[in-house]
N, C-alpha and C. Protein backbone atom coordinates (compact mmCIF):
# COMPACT_ATOMS: atom_id res chain seq x y z
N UNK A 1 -119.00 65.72 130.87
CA UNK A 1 -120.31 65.41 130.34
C UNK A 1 -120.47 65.95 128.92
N UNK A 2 -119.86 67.31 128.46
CA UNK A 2 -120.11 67.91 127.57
C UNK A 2 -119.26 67.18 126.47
N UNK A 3 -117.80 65.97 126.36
CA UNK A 3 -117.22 65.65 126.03
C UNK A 3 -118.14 64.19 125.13
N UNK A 4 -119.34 63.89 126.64
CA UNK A 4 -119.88 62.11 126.16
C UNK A 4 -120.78 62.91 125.01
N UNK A 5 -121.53 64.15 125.62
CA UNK A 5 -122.23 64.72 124.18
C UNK A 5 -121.82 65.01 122.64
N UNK A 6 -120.61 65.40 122.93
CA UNK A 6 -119.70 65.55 121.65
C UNK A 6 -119.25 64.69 120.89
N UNK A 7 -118.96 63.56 121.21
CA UNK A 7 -118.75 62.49 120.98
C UNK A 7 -119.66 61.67 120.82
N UNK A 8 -120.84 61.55 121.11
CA UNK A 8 -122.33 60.85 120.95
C UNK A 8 -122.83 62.07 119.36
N UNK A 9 -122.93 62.68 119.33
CA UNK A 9 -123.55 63.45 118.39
C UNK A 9 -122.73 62.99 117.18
N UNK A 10 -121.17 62.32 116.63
CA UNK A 10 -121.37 62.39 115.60
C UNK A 10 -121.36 60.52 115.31
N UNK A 11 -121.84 60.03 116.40
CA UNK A 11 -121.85 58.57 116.18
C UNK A 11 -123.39 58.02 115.45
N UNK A 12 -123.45 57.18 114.53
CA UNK A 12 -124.77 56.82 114.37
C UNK A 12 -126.05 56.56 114.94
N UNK A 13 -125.47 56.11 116.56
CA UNK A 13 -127.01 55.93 117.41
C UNK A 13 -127.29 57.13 117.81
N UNK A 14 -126.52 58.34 117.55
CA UNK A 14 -127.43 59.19 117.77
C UNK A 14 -128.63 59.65 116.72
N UNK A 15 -128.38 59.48 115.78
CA UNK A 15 -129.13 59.90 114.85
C UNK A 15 -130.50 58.76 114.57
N UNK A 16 -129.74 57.61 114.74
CA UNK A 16 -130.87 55.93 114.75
C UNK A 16 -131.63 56.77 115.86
N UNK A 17 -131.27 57.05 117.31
CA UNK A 17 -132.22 57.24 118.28
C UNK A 17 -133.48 58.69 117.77
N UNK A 18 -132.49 59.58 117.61
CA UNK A 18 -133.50 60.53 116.83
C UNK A 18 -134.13 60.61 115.91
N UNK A 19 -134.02 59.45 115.07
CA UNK A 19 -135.19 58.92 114.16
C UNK A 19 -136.02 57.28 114.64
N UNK A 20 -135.51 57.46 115.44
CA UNK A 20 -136.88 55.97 115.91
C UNK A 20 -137.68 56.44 116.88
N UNK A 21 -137.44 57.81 117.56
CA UNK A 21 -138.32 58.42 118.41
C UNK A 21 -138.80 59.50 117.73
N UNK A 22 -138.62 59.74 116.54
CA UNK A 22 -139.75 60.90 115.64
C UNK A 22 -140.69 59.71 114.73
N UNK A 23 -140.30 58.75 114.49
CA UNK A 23 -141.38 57.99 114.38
C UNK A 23 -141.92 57.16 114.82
N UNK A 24 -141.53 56.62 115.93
CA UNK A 24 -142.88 56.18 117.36
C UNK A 24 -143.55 57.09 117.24
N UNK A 25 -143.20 58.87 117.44
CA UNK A 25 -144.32 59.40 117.94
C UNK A 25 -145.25 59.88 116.40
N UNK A 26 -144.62 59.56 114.89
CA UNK A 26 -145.67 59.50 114.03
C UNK A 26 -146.38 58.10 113.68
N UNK A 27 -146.07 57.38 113.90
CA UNK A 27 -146.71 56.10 114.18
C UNK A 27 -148.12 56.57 115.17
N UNK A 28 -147.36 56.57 116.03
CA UNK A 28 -148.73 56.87 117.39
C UNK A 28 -149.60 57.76 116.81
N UNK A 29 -149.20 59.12 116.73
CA UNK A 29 -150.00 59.98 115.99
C UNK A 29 -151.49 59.44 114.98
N UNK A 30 -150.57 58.67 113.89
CA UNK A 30 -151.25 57.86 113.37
C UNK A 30 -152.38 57.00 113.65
N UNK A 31 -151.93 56.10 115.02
CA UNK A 31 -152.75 55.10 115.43
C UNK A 31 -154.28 55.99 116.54
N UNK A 32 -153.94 57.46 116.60
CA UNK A 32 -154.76 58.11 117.47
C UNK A 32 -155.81 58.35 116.32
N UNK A 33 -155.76 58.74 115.30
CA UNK A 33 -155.93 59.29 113.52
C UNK A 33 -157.04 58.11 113.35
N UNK A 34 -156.10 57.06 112.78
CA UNK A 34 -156.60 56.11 112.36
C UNK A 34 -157.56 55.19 112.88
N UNK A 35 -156.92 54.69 114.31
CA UNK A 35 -157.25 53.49 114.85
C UNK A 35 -158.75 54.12 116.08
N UNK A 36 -158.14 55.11 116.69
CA UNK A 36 -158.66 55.97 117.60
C UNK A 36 -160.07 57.09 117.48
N UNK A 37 -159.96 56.90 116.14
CA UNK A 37 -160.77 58.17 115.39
C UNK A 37 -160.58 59.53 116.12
N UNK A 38 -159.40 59.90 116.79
CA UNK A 38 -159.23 61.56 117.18
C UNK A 38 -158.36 62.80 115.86
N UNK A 39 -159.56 62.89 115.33
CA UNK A 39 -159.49 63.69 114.37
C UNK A 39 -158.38 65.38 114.52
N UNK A 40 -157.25 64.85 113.65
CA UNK A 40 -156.38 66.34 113.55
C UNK A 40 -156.40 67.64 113.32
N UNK A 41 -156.15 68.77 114.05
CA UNK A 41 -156.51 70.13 113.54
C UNK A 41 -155.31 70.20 112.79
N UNK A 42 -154.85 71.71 112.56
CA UNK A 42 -154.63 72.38 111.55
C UNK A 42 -153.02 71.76 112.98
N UNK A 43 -153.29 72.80 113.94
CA UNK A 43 -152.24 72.68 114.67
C UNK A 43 -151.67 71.54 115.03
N UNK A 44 -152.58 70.33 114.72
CA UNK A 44 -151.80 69.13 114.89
C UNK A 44 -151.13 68.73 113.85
N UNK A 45 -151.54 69.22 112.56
CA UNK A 45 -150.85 68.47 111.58
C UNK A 45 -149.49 69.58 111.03
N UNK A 46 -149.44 70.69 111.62
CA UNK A 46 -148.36 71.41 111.44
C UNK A 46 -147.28 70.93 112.39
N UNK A 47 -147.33 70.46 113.90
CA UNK A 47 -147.24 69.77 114.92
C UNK A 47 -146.44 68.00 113.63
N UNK A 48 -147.09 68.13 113.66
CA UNK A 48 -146.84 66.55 112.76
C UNK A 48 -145.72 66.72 112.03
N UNK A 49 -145.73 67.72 110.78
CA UNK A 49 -144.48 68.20 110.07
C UNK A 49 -143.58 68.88 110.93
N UNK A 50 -143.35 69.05 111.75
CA UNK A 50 -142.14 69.15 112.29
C UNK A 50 -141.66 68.23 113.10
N UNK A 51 -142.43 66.99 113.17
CA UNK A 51 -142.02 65.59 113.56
C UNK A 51 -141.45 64.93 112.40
N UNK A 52 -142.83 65.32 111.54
CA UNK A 52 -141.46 64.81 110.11
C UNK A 52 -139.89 65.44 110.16
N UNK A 53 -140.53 66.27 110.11
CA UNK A 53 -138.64 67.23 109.57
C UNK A 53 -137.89 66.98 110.89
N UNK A 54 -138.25 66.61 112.04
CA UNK A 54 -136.76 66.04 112.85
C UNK A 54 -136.79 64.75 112.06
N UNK A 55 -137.57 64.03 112.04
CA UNK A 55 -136.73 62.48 111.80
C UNK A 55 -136.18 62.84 110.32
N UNK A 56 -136.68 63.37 109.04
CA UNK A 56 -135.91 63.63 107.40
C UNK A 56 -134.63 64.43 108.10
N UNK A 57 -134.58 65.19 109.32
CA UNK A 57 -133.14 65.75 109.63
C UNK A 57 -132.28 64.85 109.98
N UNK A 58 -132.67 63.69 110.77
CA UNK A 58 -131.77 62.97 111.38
C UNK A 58 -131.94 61.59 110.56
N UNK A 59 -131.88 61.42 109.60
CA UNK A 59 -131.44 60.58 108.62
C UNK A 59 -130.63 60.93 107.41
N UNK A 60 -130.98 62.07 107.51
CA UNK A 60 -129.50 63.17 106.15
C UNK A 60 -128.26 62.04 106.46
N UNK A 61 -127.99 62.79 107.84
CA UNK A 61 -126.28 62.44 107.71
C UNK A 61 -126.63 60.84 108.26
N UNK A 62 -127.27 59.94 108.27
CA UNK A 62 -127.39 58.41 108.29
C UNK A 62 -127.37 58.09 107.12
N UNK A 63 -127.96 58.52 106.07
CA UNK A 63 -127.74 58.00 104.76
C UNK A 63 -126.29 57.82 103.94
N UNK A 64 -125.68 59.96 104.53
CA UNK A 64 -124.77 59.77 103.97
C UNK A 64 -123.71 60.60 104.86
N UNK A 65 -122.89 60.20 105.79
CA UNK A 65 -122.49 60.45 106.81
C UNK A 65 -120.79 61.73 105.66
N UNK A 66 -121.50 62.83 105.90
CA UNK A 66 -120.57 63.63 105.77
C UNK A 66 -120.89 64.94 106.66
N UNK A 67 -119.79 66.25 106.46
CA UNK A 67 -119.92 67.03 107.66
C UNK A 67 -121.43 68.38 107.18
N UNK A 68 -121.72 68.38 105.75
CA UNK A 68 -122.66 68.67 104.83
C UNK A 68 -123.87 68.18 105.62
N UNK A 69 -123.84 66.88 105.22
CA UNK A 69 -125.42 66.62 105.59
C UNK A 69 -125.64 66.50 107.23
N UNK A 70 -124.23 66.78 108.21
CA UNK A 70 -124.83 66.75 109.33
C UNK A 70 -124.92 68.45 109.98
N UNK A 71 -124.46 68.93 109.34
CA UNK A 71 -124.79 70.46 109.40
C UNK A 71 -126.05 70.31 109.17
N UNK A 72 -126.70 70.19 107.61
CA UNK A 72 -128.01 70.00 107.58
C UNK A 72 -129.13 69.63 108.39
N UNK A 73 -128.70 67.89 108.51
CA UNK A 73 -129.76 67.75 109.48
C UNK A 73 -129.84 67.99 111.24
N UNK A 74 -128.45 68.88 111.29
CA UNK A 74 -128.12 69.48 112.87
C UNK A 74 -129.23 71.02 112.86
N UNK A 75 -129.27 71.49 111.47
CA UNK A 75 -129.99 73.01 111.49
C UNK A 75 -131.22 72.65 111.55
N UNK A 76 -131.98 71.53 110.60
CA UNK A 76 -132.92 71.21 110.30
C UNK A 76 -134.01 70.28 111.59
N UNK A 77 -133.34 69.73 112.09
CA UNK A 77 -133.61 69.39 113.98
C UNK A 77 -133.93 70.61 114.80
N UNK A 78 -132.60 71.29 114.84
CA UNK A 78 -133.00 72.85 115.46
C UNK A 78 -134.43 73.52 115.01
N UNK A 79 -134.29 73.82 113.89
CA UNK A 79 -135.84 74.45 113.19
C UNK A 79 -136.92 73.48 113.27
N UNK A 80 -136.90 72.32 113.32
CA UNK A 80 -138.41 71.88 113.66
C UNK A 80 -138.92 71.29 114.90
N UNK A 81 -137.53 71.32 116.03
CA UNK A 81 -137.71 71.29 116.87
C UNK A 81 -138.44 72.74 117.97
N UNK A 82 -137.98 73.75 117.55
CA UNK A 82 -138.15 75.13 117.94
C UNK A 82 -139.66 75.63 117.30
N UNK A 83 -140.08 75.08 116.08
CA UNK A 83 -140.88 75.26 114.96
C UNK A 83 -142.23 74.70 115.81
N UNK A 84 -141.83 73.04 116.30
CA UNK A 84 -142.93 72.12 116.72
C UNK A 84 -143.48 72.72 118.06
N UNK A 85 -142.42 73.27 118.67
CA UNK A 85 -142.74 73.56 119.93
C UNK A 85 -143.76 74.86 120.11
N UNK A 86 -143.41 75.88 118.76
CA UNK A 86 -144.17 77.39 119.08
C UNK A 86 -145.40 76.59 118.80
N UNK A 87 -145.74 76.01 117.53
CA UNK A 87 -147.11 75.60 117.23
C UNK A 87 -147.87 74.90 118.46
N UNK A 88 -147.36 74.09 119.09
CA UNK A 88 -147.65 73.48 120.07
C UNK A 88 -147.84 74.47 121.09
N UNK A 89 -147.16 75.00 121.47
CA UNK A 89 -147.91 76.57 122.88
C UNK A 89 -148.86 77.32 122.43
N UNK A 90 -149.06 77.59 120.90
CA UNK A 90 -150.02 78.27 120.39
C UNK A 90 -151.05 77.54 120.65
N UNK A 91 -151.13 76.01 120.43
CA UNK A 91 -152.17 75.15 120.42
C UNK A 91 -152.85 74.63 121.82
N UNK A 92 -151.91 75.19 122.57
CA UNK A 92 -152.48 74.62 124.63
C UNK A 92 -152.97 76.53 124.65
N UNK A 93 -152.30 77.47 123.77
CA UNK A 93 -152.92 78.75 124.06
C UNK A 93 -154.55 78.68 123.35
N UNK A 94 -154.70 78.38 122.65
CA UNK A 94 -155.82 77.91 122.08
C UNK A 94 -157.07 77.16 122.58
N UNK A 95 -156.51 76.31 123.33
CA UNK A 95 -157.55 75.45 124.03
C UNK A 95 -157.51 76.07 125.46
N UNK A 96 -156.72 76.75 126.36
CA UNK A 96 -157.57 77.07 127.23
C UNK A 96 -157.44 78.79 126.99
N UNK A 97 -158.28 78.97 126.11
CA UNK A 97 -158.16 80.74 126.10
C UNK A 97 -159.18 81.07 127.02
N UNK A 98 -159.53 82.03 127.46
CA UNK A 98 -160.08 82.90 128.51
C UNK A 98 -161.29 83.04 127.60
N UNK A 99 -161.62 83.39 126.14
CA UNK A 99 -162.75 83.38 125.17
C UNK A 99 -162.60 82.52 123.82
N UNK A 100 -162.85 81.50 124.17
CA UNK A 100 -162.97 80.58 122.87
C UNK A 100 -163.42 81.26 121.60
N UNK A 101 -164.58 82.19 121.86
CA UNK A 101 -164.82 82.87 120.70
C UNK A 101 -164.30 83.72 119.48
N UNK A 102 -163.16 84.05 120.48
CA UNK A 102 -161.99 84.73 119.02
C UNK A 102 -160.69 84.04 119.27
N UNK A 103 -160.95 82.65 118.93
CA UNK A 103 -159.41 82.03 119.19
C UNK A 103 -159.94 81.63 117.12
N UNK A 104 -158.82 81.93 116.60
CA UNK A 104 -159.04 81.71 115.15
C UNK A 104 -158.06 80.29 114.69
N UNK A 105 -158.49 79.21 113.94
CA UNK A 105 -157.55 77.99 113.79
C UNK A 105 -158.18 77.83 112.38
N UNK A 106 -157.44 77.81 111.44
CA UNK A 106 -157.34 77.96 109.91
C UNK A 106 -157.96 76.59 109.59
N UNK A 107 -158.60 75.87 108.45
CA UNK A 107 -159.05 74.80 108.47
C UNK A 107 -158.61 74.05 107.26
N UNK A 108 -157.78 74.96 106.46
CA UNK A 108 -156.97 74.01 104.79
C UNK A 108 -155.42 74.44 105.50
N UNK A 109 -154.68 73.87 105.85
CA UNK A 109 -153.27 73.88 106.04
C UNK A 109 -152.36 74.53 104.59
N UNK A 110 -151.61 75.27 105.50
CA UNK A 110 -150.75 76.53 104.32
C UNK A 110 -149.60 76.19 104.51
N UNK A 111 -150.05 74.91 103.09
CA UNK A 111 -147.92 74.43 103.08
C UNK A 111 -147.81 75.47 101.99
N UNK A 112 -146.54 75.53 101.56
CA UNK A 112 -145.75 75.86 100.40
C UNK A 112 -146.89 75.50 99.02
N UNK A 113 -146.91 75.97 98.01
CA UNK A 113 -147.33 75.90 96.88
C UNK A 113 -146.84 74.89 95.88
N UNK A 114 -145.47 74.48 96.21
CA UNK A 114 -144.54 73.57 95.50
C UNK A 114 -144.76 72.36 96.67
N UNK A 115 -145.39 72.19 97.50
CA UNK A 115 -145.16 71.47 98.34
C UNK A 115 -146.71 71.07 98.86
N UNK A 116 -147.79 70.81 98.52
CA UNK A 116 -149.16 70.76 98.99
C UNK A 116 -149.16 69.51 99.79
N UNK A 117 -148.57 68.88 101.03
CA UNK A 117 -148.59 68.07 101.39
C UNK A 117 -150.37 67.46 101.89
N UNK A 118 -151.31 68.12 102.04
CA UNK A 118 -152.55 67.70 102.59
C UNK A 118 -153.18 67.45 101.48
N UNK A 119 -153.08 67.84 100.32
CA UNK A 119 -153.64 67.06 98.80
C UNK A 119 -152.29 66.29 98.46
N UNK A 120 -151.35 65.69 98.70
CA UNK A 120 -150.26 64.61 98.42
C UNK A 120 -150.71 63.79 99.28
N UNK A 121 -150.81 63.58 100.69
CA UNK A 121 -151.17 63.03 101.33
C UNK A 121 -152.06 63.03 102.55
N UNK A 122 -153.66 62.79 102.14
CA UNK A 122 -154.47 63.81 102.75
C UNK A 122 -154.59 62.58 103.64
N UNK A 123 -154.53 61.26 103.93
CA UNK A 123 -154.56 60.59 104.95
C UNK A 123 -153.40 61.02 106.23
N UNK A 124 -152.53 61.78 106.03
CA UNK A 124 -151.59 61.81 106.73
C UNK A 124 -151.45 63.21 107.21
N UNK A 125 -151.44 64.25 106.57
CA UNK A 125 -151.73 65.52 106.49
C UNK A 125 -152.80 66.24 106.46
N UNK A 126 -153.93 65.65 106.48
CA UNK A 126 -155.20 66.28 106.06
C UNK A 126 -155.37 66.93 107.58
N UNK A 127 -156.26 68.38 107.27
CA UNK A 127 -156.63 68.65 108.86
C UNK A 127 -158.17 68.70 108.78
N UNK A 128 -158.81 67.52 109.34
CA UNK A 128 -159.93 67.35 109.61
C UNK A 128 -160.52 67.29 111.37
N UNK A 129 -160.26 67.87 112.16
CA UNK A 129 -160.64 68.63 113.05
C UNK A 129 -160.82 69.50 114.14
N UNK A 130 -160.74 69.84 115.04
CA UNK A 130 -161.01 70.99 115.36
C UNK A 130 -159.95 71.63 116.52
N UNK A 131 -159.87 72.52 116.17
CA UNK A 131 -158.22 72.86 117.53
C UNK A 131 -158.82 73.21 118.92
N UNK A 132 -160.27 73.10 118.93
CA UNK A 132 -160.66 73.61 120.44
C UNK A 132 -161.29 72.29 121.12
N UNK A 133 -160.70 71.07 120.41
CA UNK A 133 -161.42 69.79 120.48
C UNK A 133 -160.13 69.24 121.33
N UNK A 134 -159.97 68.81 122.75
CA UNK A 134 -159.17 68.27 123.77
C UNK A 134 -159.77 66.88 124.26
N UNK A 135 -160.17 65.75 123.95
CA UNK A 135 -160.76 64.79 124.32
C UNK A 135 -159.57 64.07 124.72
N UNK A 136 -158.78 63.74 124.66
CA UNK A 136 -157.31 62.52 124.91
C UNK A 136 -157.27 63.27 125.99
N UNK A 137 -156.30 62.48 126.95
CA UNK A 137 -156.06 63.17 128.48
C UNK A 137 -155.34 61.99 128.88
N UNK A 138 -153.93 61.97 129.17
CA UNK A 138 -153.26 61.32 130.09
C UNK A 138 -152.16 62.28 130.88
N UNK A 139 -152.89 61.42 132.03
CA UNK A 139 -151.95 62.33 133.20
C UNK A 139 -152.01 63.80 133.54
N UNK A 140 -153.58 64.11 133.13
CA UNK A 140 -154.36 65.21 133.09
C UNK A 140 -153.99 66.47 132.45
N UNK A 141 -153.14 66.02 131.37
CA UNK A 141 -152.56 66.71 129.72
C UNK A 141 -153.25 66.00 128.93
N UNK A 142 -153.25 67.13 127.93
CA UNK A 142 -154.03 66.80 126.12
C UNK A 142 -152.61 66.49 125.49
N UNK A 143 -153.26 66.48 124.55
CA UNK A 143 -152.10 65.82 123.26
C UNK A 143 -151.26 67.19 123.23
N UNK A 144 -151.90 68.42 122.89
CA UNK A 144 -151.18 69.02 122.75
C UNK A 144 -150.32 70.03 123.58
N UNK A 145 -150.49 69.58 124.81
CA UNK A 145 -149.55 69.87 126.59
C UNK A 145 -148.37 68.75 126.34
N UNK A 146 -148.58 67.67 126.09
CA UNK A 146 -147.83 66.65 125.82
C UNK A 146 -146.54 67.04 124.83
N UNK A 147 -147.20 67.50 123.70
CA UNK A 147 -146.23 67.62 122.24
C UNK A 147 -145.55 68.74 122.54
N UNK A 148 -145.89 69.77 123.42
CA UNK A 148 -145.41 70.81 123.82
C UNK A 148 -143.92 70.54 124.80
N UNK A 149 -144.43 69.77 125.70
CA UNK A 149 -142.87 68.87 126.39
C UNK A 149 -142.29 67.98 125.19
N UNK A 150 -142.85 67.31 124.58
CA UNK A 150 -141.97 66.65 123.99
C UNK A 150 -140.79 67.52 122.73
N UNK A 151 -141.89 68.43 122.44
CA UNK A 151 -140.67 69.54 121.37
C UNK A 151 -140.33 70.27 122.10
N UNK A 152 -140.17 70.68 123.56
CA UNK A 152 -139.40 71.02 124.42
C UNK A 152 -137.67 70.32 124.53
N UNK A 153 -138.18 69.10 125.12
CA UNK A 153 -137.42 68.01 125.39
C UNK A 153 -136.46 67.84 123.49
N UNK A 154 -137.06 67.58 122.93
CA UNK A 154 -136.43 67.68 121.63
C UNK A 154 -135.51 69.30 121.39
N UNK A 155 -135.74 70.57 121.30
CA UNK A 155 -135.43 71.47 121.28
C UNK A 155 -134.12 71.17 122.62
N UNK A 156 -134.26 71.10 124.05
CA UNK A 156 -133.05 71.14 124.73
C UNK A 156 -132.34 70.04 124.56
N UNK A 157 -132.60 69.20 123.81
CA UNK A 157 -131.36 68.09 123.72
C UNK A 157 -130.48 68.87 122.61
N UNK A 158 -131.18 69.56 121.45
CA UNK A 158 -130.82 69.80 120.11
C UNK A 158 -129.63 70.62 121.23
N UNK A 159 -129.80 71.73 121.74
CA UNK A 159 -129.21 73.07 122.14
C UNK A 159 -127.95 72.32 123.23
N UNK A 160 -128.10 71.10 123.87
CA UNK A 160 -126.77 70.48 124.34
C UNK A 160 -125.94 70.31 123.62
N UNK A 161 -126.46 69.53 122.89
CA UNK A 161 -125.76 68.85 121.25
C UNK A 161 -124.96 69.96 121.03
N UNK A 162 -125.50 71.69 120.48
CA UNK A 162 -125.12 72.38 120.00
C UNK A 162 -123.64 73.22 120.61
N UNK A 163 -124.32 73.03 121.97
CA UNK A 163 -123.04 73.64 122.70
C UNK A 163 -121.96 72.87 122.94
N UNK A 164 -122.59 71.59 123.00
CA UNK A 164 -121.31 70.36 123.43
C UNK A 164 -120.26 70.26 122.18
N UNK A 165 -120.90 70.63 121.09
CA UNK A 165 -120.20 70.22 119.65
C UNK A 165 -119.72 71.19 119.49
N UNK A 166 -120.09 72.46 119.51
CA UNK A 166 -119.38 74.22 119.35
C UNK A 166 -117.84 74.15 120.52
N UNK A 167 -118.25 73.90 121.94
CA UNK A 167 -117.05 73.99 123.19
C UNK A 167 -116.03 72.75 123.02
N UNK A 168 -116.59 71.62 122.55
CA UNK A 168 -115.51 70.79 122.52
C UNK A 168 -114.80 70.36 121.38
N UNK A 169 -115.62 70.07 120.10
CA UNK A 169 -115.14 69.87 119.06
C UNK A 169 -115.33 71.30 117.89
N UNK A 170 -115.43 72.17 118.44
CA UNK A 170 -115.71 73.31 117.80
C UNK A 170 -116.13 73.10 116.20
N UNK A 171 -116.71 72.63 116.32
CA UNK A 171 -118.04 72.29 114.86
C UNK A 171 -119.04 71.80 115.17
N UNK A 172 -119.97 71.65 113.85
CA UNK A 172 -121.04 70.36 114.36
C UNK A 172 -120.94 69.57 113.40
């Protein structure tokens, strides 16, 4: 099994698959945003950039298939997969705290200084509302119980990948 992983990781559909499923789920995101009017907190749109940064990871080495850019976008998967997921437990810790009253959720997003993504793109990044706000519900999860499995699920595929590629082909 650890051999089909090793061998799947440095073929292109793996990387096509890990970027057409980081953007379904920013698409969707989007269409909840946009179409839906369910307005983003802080934690969703940090949640969001690390949906970006898996799919900008897993198009590195699609663009330009060397052992460079798949190191890159192999580390860069890892970190925003691991990244998406803390924000996301912080954010189901958030909504059902025991005292709503000192649960604190920042309301201007703290990118980088060289990097102001919510004034670059405040339709996409902007955090306009509220992290104690749970209205979506399927399958009697919020969005952000959901994103929490899903950067789960993203995080243990990354960590197969990692071991399958370390034990069998001893690289990545």
């Amino acid at each position: 099994m650890l051999k089909l992983f090793s061998a799947w990781a440095e073929s292109k559909s793996a990387g096509l698959t890990l970027s057409m499923f980081s953007a379904l789920i920013i698409v969707t995101a989007l269409y909840f945003q946009h179409i839906m009017d369910l307005q983003p907190c802080i934690k969703c749109i940090y949640q969001r950039t690390a949906v970006f940064g898996i799919l900008v990871s897993s198009l590195m080495p699609l663009i330009w298939q060397h052992s460079i850019t798949r190191l890159l976008g192999f580390i860069g998967w890892g970190v925003a997969s691991i990244w998406g997921f803390l924000i996301a437990h912080e954010h189901v810790d958030i909504l059902f705290a025991a005292n709503p009253f000192f649960v604190v959720c920042d309301i201007i997003p703290n990118f980088p200084a060289f990097m102001p993504l919510h004034e670059w793109l405040p339709a996409v990044f902007g955090a306009t509302g509220d992290c104690s706000e749970n209205s979506w519900q399927f399958l009697d999860m919020g969005m952000a119980q959901w994103m929490r499995i899903i950067f789960g699920m993203y995080a243990v595929t990354w960590l197969i990948m990692l071991i399958s590629r370390l034990a069998i082909a001893r690289k990545i």
